[in-house]
PDB file of N, CA and C in Angstrom:
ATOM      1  N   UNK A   1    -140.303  62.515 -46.457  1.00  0.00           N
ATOM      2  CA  UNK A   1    -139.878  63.446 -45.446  1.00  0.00           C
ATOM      3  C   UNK A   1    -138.754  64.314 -46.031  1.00  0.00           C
ATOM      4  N   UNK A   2    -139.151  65.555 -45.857  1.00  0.00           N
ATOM      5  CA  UNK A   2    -137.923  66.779 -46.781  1.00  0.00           C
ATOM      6  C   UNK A   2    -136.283  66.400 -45.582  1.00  0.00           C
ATOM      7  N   UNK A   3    -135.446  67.064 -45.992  1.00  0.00           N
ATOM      8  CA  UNK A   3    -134.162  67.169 -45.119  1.00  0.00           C
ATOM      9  C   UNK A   3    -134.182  67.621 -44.512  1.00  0.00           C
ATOM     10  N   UNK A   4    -134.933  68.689 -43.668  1.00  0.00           N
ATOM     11  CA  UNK A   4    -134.962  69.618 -42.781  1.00  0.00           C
ATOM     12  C   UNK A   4    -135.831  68.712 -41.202  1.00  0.00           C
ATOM     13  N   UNK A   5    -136.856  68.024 -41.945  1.00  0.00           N
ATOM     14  CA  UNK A   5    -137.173  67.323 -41.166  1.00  0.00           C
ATOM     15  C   UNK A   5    -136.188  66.246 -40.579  1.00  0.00           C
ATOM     16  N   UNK A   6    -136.146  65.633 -41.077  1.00  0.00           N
ATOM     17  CA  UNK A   6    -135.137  64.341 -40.914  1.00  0.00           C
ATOM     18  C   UNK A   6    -133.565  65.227 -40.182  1.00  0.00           C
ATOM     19  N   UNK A   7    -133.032  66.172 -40.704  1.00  0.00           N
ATOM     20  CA  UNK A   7    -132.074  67.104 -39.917  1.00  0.00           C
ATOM     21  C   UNK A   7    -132.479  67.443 -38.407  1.00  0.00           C
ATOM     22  N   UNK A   8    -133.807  67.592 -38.182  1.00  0.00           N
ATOM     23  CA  UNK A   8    -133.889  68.060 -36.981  1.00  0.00           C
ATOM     24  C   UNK A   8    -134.193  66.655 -35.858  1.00  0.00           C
ATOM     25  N   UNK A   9    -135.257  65.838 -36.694  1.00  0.00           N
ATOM     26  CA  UNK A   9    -135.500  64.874 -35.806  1.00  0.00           C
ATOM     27  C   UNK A   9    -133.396  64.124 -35.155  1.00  0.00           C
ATOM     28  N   UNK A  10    -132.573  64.156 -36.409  1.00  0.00           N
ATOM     29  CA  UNK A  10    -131.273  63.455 -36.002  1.00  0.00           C
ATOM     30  C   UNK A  10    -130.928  64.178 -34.694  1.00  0.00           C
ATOM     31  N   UNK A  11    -130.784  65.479 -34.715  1.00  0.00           N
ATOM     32  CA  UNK A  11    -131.025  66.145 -33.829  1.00  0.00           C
ATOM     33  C   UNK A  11    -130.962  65.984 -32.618  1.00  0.00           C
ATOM     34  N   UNK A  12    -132.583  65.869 -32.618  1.00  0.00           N
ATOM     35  CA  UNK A  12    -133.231  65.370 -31.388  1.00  0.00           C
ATOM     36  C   UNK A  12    -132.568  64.318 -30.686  1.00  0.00           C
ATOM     37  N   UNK A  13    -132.667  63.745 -31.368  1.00  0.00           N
ATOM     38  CA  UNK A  13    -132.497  62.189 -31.134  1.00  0.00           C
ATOM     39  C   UNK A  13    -130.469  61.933 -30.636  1.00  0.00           C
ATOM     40  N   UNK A  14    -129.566  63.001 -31.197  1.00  0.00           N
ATOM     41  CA  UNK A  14    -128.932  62.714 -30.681  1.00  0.00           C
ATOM     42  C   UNK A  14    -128.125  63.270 -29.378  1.00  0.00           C
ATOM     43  N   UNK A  15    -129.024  64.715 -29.465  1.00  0.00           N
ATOM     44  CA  UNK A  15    -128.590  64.991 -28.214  1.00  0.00           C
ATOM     45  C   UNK A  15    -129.772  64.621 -26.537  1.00  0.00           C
ATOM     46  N   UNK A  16    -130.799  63.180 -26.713  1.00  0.00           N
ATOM     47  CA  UNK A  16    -130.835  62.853 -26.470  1.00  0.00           C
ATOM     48  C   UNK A  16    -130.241  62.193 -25.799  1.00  0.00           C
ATOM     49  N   UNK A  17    -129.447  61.071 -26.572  1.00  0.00           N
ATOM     50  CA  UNK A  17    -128.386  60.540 -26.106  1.00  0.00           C
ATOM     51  C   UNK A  17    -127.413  60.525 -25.416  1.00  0.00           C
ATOM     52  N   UNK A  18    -127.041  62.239 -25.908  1.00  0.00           N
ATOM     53  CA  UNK A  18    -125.660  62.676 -24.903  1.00  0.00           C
ATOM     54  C   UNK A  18    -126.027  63.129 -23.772  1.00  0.00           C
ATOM     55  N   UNK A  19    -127.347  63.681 -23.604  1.00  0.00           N
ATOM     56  CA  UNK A  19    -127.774  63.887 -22.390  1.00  0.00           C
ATOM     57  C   UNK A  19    -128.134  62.488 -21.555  1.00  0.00           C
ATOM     58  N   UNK A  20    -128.357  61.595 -21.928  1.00  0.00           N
ATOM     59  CA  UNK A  20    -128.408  60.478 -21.541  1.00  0.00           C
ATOM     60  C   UNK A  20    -127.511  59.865 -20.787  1.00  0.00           C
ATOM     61  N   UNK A  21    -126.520  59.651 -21.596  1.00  0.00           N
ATOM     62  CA  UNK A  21    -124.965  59.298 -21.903  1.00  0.00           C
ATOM     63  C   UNK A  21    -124.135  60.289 -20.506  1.00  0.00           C
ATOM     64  N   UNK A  22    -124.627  61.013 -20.651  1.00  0.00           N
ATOM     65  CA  UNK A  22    -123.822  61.982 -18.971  1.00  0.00           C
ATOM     66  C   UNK A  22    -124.637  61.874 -17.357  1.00  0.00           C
ATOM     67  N   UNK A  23    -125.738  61.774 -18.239  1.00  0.00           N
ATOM     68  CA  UNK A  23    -126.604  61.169 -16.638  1.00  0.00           C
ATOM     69  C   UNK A  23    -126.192  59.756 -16.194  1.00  0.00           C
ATOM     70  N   UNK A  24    -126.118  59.142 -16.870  1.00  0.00           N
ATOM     71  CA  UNK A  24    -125.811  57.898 -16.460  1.00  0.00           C
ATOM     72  C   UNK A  24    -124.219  58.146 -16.143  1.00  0.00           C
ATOM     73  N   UNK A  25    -123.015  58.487 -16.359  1.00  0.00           N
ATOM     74  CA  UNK A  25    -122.183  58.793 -16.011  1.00  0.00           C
ATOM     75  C   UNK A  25    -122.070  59.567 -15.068  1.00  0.00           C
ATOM     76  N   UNK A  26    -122.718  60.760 -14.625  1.00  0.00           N
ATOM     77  CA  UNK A  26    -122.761  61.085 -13.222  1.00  0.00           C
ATOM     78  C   UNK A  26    -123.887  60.113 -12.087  1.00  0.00           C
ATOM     79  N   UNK A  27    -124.484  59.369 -12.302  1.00  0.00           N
ATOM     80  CA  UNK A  27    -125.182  58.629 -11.663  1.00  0.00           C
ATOM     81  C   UNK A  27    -123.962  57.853 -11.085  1.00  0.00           C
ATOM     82  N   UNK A  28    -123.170  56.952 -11.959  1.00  0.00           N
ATOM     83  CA  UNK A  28    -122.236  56.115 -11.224  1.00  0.00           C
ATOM     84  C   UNK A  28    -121.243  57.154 -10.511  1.00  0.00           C
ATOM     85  N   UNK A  29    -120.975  57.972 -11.172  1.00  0.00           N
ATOM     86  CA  UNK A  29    -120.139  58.575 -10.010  1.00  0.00           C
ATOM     87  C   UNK A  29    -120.874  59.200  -8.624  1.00  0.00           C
ATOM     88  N   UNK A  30    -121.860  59.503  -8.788  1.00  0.00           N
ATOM     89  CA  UNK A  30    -122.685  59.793  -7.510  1.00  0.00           C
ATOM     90  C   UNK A  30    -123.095  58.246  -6.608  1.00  0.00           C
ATOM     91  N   UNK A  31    -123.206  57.366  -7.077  1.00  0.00           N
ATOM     92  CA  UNK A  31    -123.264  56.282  -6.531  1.00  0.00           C
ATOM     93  C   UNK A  31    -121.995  55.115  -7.095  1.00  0.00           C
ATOM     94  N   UNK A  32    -120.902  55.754  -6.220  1.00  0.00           N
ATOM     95  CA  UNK A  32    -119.538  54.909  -6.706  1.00  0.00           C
ATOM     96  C   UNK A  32    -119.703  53.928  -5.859  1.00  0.00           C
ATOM     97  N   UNK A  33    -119.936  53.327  -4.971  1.00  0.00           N
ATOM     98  CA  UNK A  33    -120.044  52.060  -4.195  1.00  0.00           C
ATOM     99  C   UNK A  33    -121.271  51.059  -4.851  1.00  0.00           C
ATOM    100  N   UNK A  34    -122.232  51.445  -4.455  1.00  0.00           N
ATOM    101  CA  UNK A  34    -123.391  50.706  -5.534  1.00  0.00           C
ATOM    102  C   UNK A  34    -123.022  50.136  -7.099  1.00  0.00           C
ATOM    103  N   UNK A  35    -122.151  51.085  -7.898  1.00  0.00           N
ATOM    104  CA  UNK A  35    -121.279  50.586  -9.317  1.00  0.00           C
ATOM    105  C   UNK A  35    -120.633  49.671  -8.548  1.00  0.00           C
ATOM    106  N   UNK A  36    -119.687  50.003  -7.972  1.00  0.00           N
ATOM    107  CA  UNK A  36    -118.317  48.638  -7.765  1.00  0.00           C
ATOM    108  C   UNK A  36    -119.134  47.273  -7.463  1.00  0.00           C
ATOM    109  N   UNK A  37    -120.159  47.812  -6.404  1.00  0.00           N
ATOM    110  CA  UNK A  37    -120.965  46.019  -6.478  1.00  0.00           C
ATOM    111  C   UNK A  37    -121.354  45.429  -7.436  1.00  0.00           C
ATOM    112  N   UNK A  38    -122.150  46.274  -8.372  1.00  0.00           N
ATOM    113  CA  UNK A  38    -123.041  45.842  -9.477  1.00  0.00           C
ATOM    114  C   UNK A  38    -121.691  45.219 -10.567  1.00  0.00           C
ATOM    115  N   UNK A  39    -120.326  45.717 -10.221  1.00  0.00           N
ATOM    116  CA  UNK A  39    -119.255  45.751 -11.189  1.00  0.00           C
ATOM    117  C   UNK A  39    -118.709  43.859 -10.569  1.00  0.00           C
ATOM    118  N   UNK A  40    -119.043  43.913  -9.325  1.00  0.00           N
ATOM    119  CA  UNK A  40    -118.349  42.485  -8.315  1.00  0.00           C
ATOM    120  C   UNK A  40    -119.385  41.748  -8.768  1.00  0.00           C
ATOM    121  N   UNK A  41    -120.704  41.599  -9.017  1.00  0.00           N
ATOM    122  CA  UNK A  41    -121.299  40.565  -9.325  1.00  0.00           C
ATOM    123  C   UNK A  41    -121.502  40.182 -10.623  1.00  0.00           C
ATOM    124  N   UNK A  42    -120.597  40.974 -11.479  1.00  0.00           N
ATOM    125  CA  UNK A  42    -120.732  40.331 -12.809  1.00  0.00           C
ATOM    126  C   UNK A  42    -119.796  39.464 -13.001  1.00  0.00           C
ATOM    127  N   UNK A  43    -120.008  38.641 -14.099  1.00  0.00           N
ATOM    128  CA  UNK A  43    -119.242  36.544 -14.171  1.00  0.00           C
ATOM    129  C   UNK A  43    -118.074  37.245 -15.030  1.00  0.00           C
ATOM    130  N   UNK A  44    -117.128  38.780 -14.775  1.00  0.00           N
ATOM    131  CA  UNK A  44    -115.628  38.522 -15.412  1.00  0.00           C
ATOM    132  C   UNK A  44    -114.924  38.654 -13.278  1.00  0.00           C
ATOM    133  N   UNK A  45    -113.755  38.793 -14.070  1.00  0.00           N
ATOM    134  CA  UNK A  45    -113.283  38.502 -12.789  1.00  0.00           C
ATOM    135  C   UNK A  45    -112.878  39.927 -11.920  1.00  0.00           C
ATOM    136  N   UNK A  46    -112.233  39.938 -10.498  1.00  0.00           N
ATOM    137  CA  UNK A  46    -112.776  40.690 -10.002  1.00  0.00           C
ATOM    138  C   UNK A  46    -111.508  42.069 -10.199  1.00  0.00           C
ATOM    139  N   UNK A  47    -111.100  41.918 -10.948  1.00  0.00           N
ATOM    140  CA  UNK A  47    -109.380  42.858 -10.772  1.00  0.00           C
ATOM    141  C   UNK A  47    -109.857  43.475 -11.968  1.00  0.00           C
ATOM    142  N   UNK A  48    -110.841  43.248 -12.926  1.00  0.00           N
ATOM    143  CA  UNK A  48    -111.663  43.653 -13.771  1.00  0.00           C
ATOM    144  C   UNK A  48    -112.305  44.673 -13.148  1.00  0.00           C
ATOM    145  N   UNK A  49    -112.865  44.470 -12.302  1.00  0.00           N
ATOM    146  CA  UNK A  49    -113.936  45.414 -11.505  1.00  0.00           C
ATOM    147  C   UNK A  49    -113.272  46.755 -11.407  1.00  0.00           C
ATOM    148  N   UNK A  50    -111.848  46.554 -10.998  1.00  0.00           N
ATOM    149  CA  UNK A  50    -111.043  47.508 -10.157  1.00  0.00           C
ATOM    150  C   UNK A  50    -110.664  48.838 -11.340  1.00  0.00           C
ATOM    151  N   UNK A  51    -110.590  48.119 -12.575  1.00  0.00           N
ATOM    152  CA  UNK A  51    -109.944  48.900 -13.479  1.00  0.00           C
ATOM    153  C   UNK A  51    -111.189  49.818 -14.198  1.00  0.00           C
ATOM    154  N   UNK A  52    -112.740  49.022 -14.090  1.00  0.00           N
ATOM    155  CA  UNK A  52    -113.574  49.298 -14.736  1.00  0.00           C
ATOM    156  C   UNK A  52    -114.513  50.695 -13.615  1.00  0.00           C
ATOM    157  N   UNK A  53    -114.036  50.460 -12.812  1.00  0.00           N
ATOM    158  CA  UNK A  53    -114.557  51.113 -11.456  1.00  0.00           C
ATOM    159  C   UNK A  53    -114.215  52.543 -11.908  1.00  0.00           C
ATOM    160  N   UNK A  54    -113.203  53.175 -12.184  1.00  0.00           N
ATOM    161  CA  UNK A  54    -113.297  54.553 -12.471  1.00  0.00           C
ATOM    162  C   UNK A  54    -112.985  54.550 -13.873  1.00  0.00           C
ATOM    163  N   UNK A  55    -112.328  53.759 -14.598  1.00  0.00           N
ATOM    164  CA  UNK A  55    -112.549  54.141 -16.298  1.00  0.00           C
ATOM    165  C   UNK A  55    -113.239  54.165 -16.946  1.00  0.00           C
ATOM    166  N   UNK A  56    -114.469  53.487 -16.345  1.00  0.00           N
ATOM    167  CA  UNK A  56    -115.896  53.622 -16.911  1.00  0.00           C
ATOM    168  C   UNK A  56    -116.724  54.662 -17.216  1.00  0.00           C
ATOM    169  N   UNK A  57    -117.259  55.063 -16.076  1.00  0.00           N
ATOM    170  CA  UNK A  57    -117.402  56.412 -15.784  1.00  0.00           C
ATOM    171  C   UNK A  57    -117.235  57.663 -16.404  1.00  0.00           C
ATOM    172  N   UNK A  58    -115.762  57.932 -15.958  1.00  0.00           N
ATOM    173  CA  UNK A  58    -114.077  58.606 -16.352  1.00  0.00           C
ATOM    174  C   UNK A  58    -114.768  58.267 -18.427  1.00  0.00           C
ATOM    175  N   UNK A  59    -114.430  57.370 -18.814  1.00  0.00           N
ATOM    176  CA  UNK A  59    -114.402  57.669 -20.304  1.00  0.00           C
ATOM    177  C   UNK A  59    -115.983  57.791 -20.447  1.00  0.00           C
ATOM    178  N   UNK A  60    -117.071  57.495 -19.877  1.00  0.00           N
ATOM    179  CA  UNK A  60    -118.509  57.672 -20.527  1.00  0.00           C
ATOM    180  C   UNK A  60    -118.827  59.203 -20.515  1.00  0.00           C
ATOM    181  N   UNK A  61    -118.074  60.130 -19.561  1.00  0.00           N
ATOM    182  CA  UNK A  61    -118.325  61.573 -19.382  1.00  0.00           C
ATOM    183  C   UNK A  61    -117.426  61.894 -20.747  1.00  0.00           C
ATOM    184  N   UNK A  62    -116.135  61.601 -20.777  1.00  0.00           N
ATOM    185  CA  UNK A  62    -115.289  62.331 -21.717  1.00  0.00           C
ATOM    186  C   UNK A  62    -115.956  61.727 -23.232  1.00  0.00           C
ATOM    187  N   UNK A  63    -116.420  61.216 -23.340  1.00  0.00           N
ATOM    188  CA  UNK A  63    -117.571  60.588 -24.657  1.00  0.00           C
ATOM    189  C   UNK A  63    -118.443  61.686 -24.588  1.00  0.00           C
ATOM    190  N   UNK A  64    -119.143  61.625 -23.575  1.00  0.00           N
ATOM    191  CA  UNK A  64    -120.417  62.488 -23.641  1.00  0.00           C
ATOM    192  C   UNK A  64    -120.201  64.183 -23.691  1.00  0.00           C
ATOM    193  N   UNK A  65    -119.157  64.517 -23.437  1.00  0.00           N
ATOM    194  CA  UNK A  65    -119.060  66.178 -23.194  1.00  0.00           C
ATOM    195  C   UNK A  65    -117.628  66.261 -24.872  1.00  0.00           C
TER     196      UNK A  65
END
């Protein structure tokens, strides 16, 4: 495969991702109650939840843009 190929497929493939990577970050923020549950039923504890509840989010957008 020449470089041009392989250049474009990386490409692809990574702004895939970032488009990915922001949908799913506006998803939780469009569904901020539904996150905090899904955030309460996981086995860390729950003051965890609280901190992960908007920094999550909050840093997966500032990653992605």
């Amino acid at each position: 495969m020449n470089k041009g190929i392989r250049h474009i497929i990386f490409n692809c493939i990574s702004t895939f991702l970032l488009v990915f990577w922001i949908y799913v970050s506006v998803d939780k923020f469009m569904e901020l109650h539904a996150f905090q549950n899904a955030l309460l039923r996981q086995p860390f504890p729950d003051w965890w939840a609280d901190i992960l509840y908007w920094t999550l989010p909050l840093s997966e957008m500032i990653i992605g843009l």
